[in-house]
Protein backbone atom coordinates (compact mmCIF):
# COMPACT_ATOMS: atom_id res chain seq x y z
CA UNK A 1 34.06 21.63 -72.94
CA UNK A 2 31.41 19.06 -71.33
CA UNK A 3 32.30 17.74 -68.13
CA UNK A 4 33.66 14.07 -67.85
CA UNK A 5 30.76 11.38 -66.51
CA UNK A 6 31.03 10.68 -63.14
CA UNK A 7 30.61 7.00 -62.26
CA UNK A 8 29.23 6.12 -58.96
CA UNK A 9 30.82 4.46 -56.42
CA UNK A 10 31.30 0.86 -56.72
CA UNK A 11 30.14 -1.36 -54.03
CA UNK A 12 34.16 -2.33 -53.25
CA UNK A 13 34.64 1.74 -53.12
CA UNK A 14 31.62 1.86 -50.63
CA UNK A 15 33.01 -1.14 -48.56
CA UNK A 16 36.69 0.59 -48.09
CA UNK A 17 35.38 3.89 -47.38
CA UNK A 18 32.63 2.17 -44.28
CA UNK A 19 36.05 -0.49 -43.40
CA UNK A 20 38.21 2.66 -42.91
CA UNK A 21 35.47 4.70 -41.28
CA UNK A 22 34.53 1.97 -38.79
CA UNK A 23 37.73 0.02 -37.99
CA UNK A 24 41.47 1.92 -36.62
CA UNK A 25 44.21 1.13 -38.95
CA UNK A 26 45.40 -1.69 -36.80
CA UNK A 27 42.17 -3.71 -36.80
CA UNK A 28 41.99 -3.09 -40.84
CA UNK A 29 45.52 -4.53 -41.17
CA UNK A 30 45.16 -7.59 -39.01
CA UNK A 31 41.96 -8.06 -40.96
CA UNK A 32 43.55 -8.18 -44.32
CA UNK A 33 46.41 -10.09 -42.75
CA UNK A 34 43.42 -12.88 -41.39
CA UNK A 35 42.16 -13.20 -44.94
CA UNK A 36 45.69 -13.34 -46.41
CA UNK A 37 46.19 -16.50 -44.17
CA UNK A 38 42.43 -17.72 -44.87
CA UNK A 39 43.61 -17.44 -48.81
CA UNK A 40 46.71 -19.03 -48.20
CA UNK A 41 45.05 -22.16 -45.96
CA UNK A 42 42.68 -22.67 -49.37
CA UNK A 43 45.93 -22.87 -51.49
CA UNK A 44 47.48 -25.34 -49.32
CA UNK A 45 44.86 -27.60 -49.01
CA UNK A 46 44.17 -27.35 -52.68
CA UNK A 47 47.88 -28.37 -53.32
CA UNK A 48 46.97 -31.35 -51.12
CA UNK A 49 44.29 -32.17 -52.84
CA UNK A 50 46.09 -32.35 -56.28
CA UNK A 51 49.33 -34.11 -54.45
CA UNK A 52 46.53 -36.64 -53.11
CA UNK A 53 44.94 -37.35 -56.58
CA UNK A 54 48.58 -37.91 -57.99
CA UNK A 55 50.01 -40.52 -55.44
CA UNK A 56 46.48 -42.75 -55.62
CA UNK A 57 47.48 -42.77 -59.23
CA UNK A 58 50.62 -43.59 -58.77
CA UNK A 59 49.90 -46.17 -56.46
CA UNK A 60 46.95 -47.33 -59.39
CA UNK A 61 49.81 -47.71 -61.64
CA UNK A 62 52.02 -49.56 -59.51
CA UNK A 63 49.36 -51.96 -58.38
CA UNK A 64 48.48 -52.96 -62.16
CA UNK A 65 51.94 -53.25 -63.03
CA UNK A 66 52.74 -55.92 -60.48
């Protein structure tokens, strides 16, 4: 029976292994906790965003109604 192919590592696989290698397991959690927030500041802003786009319509639509 032939042996399964081996893939090599991917480059995420190579990153985890060096991130747990070079940082405690404090340091990796606070760092994945940092991006969680950095992900979550995008989202809000991005819900801004839309919210701003839909009250200058609004106000469009008001404006040419009166």
């Amino acid at each position: 029976m032939p042996a399964a192919p081996v893939r090599p590592p991917s480059v995420t696989d190579a990153l985890l292994v060096l991130e747990g290698l070079l940082l405690g397991g404090g340091q990796r959690t606070a760092r994945r906790n940092a991006w969680t927030a950095v992900l979550e500041d995008r989202r809000r802003a991005r819900d801004r965003h839309e919210a701003e786009h839909v009250l200058e319509a609004v106000s469009a639509g008001a404006s040419q109604a009166t």
